[in-house]
PDB file of N, CA and C in Angstrom:
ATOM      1  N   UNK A   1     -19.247  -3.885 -13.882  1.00  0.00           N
ATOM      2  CA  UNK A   1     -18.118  -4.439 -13.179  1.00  0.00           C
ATOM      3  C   UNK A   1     -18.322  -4.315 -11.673  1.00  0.00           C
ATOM      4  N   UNK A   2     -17.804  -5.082 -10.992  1.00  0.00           N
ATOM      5  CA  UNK A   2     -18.107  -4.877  -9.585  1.00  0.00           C
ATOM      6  C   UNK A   2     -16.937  -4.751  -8.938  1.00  0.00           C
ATOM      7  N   UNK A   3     -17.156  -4.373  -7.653  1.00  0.00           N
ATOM      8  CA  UNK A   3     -16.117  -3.945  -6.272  1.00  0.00           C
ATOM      9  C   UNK A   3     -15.684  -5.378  -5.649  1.00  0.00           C
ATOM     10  N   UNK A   4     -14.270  -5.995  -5.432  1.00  0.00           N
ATOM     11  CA  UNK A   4     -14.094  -6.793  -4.787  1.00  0.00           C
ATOM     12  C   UNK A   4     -12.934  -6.289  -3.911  1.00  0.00           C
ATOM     13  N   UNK A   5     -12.950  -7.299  -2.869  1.00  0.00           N
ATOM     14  CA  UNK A   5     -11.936  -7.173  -2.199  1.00  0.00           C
ATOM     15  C   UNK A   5     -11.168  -8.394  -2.372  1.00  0.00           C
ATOM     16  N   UNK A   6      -9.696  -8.072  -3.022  1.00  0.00           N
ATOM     17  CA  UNK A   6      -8.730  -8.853  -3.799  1.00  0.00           C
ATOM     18  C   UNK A   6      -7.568  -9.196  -2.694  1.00  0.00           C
ATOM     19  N   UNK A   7      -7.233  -8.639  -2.381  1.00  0.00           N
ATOM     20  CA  UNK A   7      -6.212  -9.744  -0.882  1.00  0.00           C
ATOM     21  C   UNK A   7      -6.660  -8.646   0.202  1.00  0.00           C
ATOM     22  N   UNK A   8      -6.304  -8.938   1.383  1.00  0.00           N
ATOM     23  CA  UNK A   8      -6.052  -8.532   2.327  1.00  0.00           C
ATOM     24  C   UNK A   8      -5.051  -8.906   3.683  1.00  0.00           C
ATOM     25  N   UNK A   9      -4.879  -8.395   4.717  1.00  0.00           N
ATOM     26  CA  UNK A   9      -3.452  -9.223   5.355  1.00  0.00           C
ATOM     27  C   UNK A   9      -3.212  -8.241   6.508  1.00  0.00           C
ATOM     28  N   UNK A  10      -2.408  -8.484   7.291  1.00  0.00           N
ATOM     29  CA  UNK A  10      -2.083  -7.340   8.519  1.00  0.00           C
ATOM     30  C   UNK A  10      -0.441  -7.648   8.517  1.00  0.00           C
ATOM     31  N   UNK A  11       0.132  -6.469   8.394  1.00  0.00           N
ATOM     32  CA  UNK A  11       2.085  -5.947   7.875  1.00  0.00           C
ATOM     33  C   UNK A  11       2.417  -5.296   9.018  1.00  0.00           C
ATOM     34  N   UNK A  12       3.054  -5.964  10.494  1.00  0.00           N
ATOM     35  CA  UNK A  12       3.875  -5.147  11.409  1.00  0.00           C
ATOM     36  C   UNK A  12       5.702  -4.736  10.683  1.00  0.00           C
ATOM     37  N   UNK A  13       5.562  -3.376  10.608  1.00  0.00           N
ATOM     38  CA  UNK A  13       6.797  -2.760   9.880  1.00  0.00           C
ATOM     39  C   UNK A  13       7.254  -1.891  11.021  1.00  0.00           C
ATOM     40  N   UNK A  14       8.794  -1.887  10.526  1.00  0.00           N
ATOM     41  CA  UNK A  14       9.675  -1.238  11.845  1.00  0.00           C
ATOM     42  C   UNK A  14      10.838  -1.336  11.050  1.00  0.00           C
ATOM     43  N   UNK A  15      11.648  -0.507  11.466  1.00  0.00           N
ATOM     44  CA  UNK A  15      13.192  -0.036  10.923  1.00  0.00           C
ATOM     45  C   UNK A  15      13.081   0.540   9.604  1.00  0.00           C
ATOM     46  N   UNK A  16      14.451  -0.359   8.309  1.00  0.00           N
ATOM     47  CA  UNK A  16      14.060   0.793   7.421  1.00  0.00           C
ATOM     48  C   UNK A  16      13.384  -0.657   5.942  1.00  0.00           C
ATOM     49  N   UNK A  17      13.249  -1.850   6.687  1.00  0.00           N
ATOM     50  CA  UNK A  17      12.503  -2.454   6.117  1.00  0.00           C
ATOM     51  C   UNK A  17      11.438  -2.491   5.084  1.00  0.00           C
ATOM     52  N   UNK A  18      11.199  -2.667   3.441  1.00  0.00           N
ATOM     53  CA  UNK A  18      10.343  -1.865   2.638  1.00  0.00           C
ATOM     54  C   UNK A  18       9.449  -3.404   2.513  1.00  0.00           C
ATOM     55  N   UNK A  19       8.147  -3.269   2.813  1.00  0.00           N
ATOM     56  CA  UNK A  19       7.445  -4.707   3.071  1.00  0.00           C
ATOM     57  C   UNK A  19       6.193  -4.745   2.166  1.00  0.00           C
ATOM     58  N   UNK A  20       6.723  -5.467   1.190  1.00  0.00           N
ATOM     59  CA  UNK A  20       5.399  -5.841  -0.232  1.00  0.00           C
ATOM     60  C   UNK A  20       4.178  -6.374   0.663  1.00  0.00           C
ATOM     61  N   UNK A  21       3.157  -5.891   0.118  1.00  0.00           N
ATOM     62  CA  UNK A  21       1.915  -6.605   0.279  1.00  0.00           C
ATOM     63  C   UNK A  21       0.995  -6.889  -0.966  1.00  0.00           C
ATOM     64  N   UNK A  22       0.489  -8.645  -0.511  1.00  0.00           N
ATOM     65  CA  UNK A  22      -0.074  -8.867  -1.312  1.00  0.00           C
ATOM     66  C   UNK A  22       0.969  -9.789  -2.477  1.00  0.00           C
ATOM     67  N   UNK A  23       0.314 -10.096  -3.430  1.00  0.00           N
ATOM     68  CA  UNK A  23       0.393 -10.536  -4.460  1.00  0.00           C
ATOM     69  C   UNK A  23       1.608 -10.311  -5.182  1.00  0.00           C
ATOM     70  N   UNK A  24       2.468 -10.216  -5.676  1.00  0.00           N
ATOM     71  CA  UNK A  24       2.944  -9.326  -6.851  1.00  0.00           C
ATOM     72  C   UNK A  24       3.255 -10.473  -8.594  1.00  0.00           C
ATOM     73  N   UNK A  25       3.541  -9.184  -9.546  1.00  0.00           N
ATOM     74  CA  UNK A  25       3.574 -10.060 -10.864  1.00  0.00           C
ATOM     75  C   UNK A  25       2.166 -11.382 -10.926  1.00  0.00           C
ATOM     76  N   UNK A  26       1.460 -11.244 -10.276  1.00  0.00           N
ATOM     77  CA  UNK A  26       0.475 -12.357 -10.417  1.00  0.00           C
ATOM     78  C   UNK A  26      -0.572 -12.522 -11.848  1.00  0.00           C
ATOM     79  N   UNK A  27      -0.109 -11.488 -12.475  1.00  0.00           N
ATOM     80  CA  UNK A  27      -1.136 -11.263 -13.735  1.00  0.00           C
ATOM     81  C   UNK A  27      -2.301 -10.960 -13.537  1.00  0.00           C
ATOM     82  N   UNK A  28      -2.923 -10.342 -12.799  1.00  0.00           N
ATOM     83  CA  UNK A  28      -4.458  -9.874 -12.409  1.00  0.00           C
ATOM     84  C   UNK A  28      -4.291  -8.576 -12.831  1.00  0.00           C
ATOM     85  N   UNK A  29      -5.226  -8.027 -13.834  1.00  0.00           N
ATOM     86  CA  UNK A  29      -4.959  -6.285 -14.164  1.00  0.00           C
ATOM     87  C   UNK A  29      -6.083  -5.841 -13.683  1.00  0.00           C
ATOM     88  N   UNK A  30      -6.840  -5.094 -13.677  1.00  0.00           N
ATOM     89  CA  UNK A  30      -7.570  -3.755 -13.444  1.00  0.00           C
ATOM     90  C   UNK A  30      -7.232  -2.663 -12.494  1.00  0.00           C
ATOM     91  N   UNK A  31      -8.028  -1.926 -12.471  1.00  0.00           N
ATOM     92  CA  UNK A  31      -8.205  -0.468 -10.955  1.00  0.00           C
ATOM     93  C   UNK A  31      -8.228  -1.077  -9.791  1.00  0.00           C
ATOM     94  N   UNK A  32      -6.990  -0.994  -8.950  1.00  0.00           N
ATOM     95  CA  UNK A  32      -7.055  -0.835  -7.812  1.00  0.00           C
ATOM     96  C   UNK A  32      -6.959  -0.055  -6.865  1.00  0.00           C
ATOM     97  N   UNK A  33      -7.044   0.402  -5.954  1.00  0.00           N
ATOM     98  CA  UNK A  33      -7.165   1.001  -4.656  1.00  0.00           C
ATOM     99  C   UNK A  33      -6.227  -0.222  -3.518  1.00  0.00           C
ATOM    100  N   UNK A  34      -5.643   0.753  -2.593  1.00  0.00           N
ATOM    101  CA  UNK A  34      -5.100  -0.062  -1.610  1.00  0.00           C
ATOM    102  C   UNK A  34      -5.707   0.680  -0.040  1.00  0.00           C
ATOM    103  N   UNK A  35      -6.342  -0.049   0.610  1.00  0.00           N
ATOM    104  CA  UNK A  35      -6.828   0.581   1.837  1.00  0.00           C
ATOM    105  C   UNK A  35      -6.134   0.147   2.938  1.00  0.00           C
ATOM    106  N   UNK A  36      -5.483   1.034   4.065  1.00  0.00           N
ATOM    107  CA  UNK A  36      -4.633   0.742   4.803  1.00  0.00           C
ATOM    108  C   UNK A  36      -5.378   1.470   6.184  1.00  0.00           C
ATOM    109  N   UNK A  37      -5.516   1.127   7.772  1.00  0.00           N
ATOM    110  CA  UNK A  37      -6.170   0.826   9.099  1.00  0.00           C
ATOM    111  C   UNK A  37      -4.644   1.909   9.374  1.00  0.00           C
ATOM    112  N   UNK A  38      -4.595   3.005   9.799  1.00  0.00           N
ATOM    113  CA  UNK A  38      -3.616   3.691  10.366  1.00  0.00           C
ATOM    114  C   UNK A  38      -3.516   3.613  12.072  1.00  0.00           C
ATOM    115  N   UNK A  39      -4.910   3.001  12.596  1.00  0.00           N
ATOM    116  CA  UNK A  39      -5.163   2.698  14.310  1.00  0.00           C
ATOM    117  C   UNK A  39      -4.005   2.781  14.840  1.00  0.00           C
ATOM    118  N   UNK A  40      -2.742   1.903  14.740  1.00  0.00           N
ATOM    119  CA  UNK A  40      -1.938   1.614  15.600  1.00  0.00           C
ATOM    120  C   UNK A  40      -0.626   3.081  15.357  1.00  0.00           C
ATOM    121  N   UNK A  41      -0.789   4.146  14.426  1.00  0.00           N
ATOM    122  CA  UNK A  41       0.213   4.870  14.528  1.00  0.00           C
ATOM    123  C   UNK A  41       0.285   6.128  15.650  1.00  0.00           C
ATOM    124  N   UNK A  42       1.440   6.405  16.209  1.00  0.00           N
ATOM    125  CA  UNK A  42       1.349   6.926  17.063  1.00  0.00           C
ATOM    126  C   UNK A  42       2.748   8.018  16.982  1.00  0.00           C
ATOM    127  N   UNK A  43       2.385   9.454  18.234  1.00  0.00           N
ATOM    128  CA  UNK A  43       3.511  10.555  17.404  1.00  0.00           C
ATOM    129  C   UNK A  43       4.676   9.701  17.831  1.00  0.00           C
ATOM    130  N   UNK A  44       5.251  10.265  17.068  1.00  0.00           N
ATOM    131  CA  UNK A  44       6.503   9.607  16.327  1.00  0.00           C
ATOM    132  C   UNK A  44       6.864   9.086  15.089  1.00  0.00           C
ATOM    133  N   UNK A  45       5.632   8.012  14.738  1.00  0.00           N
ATOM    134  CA  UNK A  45       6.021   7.238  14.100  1.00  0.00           C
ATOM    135  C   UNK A  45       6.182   8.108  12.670  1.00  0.00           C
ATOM    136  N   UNK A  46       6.622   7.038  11.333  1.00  0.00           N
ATOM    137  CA  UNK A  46       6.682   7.938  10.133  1.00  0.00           C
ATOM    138  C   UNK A  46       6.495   6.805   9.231  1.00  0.00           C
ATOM    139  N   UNK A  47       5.724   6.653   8.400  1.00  0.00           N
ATOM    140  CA  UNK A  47       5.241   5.831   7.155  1.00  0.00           C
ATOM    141  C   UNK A  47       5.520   6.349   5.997  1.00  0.00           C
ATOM    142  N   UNK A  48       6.048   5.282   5.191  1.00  0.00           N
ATOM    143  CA  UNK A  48       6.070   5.170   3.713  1.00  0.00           C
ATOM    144  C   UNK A  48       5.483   3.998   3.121  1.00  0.00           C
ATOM    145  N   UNK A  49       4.510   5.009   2.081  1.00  0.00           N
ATOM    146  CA  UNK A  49       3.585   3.477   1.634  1.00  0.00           C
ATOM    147  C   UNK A  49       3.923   4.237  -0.110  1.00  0.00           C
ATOM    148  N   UNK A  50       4.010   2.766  -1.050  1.00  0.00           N
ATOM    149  CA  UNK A  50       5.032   3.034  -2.200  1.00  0.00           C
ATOM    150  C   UNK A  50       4.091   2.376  -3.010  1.00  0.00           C
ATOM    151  N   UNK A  51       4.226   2.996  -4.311  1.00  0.00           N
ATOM    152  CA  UNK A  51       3.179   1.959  -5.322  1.00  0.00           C
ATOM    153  C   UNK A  51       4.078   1.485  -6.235  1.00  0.00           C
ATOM    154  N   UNK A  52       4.349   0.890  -7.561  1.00  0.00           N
ATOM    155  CA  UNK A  52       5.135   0.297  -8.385  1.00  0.00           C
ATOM    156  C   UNK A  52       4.225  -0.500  -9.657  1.00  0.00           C
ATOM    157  N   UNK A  53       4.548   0.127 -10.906  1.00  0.00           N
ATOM    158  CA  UNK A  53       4.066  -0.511 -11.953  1.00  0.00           C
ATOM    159  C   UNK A  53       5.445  -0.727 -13.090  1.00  0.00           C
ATOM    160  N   UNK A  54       5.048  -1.030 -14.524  1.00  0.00           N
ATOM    161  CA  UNK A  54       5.821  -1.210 -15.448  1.00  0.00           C
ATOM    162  C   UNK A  54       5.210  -0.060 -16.824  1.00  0.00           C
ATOM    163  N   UNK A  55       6.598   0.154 -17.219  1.00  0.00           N
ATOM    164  CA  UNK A  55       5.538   1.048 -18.109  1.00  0.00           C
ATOM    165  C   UNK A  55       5.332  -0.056 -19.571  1.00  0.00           C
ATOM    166  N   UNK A  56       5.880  -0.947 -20.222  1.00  0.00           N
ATOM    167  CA  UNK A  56       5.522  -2.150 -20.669  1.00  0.00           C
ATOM    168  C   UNK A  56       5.811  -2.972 -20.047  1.00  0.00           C
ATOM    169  N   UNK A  57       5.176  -3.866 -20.554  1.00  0.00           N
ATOM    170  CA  UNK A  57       5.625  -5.312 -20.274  1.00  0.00           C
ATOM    171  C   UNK A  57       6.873  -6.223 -19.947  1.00  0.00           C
ATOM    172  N   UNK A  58       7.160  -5.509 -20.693  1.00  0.00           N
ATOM    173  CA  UNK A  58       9.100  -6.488 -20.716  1.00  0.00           C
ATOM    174  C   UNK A  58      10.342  -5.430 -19.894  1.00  0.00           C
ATOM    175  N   UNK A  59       9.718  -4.225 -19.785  1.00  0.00           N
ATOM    176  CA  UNK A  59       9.917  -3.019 -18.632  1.00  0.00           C
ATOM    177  C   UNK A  59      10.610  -3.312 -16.829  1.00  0.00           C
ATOM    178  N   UNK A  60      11.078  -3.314 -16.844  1.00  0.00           N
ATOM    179  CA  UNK A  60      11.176  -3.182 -14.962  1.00  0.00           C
ATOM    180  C   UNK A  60      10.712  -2.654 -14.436  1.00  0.00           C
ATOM    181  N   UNK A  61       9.925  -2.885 -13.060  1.00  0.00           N
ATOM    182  CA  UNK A  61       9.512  -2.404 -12.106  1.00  0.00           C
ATOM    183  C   UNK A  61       9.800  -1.650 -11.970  1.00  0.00           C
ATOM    184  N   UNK A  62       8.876   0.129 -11.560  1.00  0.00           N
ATOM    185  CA  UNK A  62       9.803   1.191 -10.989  1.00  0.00           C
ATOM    186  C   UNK A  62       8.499   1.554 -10.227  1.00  0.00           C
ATOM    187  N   UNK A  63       8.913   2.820  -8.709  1.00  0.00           N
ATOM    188  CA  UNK A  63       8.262   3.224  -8.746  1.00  0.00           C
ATOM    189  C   UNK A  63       7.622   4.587  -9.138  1.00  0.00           C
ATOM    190  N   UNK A  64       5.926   4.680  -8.900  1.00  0.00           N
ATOM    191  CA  UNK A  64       5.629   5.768  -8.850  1.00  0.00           C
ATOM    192  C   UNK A  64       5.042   6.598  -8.571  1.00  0.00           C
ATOM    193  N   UNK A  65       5.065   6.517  -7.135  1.00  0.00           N
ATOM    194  CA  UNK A  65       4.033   7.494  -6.357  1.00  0.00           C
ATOM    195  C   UNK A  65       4.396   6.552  -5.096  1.00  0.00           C
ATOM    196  N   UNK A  66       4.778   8.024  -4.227  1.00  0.00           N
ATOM    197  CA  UNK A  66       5.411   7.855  -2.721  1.00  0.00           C
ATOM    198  C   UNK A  66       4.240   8.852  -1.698  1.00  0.00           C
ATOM    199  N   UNK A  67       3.960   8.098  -0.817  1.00  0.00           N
ATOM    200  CA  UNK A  67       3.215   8.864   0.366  1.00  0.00           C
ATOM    201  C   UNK A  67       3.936   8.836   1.220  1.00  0.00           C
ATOM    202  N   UNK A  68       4.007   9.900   2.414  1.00  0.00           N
ATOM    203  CA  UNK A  68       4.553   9.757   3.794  1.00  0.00           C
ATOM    204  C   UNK A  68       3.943  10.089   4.443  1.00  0.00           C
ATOM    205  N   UNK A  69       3.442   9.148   5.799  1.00  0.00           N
ATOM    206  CA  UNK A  69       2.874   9.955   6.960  1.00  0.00           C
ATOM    207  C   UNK A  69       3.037   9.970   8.475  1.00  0.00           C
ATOM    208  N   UNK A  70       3.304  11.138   8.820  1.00  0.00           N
ATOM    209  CA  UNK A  70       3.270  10.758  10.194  1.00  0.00           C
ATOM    210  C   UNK A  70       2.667  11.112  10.985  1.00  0.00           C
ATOM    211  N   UNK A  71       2.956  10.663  12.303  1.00  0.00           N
ATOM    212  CA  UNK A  71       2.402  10.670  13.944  1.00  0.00           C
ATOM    213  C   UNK A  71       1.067  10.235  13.711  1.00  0.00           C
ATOM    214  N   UNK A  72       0.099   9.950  14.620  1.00  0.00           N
ATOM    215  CA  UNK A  72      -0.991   9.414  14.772  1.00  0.00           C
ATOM    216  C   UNK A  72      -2.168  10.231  14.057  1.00  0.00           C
ATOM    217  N   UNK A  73      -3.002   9.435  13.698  1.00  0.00           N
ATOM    218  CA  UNK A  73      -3.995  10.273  13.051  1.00  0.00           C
ATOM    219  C   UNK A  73      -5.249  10.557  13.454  1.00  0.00           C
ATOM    220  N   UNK A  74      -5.774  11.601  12.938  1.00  0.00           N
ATOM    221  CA  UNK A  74      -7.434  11.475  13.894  1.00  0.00           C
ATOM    222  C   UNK A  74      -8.146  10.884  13.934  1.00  0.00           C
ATOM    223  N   UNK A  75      -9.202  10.447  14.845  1.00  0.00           N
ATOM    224  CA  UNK A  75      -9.396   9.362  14.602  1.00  0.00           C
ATOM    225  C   UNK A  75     -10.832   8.800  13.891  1.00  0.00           C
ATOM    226  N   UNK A  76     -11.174  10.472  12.995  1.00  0.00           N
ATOM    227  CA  UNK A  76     -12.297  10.162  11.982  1.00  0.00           C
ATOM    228  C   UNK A  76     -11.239  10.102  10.548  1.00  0.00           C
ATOM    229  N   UNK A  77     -10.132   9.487  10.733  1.00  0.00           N
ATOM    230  CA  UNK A  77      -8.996   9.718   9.321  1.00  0.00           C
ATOM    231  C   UNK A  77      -8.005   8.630   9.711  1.00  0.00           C
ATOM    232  N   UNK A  78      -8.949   7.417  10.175  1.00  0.00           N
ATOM    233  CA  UNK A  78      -8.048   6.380  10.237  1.00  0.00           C
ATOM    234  C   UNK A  78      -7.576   5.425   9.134  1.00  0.00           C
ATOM    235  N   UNK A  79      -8.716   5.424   8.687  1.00  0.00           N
ATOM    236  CA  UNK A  79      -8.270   4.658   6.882  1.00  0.00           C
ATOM    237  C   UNK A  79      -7.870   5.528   5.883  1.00  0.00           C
ATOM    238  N   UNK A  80      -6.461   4.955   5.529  1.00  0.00           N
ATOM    239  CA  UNK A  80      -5.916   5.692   4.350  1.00  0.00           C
ATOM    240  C   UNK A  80      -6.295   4.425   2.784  1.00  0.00           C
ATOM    241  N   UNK A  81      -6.675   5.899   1.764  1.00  0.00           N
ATOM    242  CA  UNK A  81      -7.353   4.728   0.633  1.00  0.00           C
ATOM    243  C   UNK A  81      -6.635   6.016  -0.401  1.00  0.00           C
ATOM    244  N   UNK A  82      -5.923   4.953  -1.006  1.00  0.00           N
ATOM    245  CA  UNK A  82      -5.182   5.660  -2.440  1.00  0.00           C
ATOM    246  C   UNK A  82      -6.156   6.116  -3.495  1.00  0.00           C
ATOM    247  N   UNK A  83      -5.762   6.653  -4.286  1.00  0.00           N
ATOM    248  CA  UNK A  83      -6.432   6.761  -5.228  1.00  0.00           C
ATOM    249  C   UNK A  83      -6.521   5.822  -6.013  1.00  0.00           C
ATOM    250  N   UNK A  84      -7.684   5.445  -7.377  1.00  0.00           N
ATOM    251  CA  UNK A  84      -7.782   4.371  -7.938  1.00  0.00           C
ATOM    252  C   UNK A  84      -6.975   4.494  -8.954  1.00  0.00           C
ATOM    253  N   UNK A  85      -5.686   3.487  -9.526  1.00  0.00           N
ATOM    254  CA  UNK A  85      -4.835   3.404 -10.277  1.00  0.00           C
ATOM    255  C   UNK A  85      -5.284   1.820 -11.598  1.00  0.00           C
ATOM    256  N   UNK A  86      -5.001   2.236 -12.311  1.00  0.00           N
ATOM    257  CA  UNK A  86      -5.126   1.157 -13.007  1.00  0.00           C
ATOM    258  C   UNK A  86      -3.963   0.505 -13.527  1.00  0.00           C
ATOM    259  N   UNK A  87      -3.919  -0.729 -13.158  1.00  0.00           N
ATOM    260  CA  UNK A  87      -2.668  -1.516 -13.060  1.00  0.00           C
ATOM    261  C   UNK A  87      -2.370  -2.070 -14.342  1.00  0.00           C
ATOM    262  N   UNK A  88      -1.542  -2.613 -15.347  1.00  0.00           N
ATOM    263  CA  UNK A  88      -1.822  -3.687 -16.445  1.00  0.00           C
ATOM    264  C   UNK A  88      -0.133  -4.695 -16.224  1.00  0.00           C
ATOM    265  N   UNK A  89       0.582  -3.771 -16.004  1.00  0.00           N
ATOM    266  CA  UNK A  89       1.880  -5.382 -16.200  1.00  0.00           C
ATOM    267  C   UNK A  89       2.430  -5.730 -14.924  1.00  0.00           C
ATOM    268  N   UNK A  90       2.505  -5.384 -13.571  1.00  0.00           N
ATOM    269  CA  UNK A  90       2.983  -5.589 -12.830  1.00  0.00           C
ATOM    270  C   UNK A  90       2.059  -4.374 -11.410  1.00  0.00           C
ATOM    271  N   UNK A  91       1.331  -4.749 -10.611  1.00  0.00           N
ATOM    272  CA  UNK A  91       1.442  -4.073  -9.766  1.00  0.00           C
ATOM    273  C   UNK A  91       1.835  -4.687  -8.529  1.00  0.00           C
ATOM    274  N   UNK A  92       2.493  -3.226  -7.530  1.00  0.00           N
ATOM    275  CA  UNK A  92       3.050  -3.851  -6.188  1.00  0.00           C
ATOM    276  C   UNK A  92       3.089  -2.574  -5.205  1.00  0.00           C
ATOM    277  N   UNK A  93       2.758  -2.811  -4.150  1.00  0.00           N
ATOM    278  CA  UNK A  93       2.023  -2.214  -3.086  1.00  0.00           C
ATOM    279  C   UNK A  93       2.682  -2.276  -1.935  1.00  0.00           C
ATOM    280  N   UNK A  94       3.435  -1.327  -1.171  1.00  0.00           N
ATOM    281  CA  UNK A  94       4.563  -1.136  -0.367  1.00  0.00           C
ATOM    282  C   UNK A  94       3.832  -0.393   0.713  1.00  0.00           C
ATOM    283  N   UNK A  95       4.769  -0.900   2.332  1.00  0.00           N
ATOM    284  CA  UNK A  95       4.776   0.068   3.303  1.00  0.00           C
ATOM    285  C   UNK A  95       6.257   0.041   3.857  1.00  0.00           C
ATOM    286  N   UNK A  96       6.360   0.693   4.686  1.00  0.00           N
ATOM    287  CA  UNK A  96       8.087   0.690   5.147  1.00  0.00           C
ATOM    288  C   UNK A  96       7.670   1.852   6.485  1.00  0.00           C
ATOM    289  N   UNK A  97       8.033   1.340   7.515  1.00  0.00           N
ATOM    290  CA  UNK A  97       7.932   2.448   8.788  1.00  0.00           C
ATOM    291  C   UNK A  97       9.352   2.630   9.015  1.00  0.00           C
ATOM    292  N   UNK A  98       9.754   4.191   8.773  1.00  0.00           N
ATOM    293  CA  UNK A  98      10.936   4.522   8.949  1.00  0.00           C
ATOM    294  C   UNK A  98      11.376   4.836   9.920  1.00  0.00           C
ATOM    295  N   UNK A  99      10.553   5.466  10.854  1.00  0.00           N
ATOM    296  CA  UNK A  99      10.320   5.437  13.009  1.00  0.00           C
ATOM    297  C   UNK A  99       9.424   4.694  13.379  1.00  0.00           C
ATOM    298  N   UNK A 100       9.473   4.065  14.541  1.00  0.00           N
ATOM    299  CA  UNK A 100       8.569   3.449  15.386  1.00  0.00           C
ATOM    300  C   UNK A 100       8.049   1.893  14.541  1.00  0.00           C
ATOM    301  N   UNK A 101       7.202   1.341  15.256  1.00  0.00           N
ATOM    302  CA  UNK A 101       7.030   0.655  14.969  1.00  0.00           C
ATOM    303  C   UNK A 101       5.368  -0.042  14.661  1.00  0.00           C
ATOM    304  N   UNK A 102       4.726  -0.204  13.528  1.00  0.00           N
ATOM    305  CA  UNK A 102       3.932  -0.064  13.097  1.00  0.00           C
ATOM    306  C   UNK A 102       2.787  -1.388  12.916  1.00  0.00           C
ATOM    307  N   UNK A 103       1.484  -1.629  13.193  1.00  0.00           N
ATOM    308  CA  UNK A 103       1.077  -3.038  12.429  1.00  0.00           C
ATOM    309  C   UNK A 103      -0.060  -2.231  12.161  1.00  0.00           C
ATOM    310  N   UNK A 104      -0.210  -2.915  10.453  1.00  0.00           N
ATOM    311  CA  UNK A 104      -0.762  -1.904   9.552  1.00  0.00           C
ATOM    312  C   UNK A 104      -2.025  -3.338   8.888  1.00  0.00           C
ATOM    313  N   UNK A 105      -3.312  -3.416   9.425  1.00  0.00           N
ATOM    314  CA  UNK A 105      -4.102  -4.067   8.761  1.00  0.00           C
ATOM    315  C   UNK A 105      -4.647  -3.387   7.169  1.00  0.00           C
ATOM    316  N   UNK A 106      -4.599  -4.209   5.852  1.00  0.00           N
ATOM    317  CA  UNK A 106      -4.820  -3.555   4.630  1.00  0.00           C
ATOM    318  C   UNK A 106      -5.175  -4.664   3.927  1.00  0.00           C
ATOM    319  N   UNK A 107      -6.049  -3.927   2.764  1.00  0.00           N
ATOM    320  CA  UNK A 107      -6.542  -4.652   1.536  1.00  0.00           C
ATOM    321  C   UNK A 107      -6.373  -4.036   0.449  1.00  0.00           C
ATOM    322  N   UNK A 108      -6.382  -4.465  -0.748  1.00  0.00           N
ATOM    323  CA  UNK A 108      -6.757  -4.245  -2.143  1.00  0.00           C
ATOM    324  C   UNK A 108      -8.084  -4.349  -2.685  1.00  0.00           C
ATOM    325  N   UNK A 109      -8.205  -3.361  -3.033  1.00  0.00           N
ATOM    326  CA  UNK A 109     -10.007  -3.755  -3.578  1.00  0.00           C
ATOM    327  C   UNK A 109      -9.854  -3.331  -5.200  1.00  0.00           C
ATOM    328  N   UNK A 110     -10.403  -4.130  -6.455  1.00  0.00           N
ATOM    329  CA  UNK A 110     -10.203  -4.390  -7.432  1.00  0.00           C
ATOM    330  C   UNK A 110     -11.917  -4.586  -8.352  1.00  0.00           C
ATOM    331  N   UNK A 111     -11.805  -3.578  -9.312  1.00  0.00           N
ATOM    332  CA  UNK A 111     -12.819  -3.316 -10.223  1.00  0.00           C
ATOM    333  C   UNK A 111     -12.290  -4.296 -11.781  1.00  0.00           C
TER     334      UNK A 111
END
């Protein structure tokens, strides 16, 4: 199986705004990873990046697994990369900047 890179996109987030990226419900399953460019955060700011699956099919969206981060990061720890999750009925891929104001270049990369 190979490594692709499955969308990618750049998300300026600010207030308490929760901002999907990417795709969603599109029917594409496997392991993904979401890689997110932290460059532009700075102290102050505060990130929430949200994941969301189904536990069947006919299931609702929930989520499950919340990160938060803040103030600026170092700058050998600029890319944040989730762990690899394996998706099957619904995946969806969240950021939300709860201070300051944020533009967050990111991709999905998909096995």
């Amino acid at each position: 199986m190979a490594l692709t890179e499955y969308e990618s996109g750049s998300q300026t987030t600010s207030g308490t705004t929760e901002h999907f990226l990417g795709t969603d419900n599109d029917g594409t399953d496997g392991v993904f990873w979401l890689v997110i460019d932290l460059n532009d955060m700075v102290d102050g700011d505060v990130l929430e990046i949200r994941m969301y699956e189904k536990a069947r099919s006919a299931d609702t969206v929930r989520g499950f697994k919340k990160w938060i981060i803040r103030d600026s990061q170092p700058t050998d720890e600029l890319l944040w990369v989730s762990p690899s999750i394996p998706f099957l009925h619904n995946r969806r891929f969240s950021v939300k900047a709860t201070a300051g104001t944020i533009t967050l270049p990111w991709s999905t990369r998909k096995v």
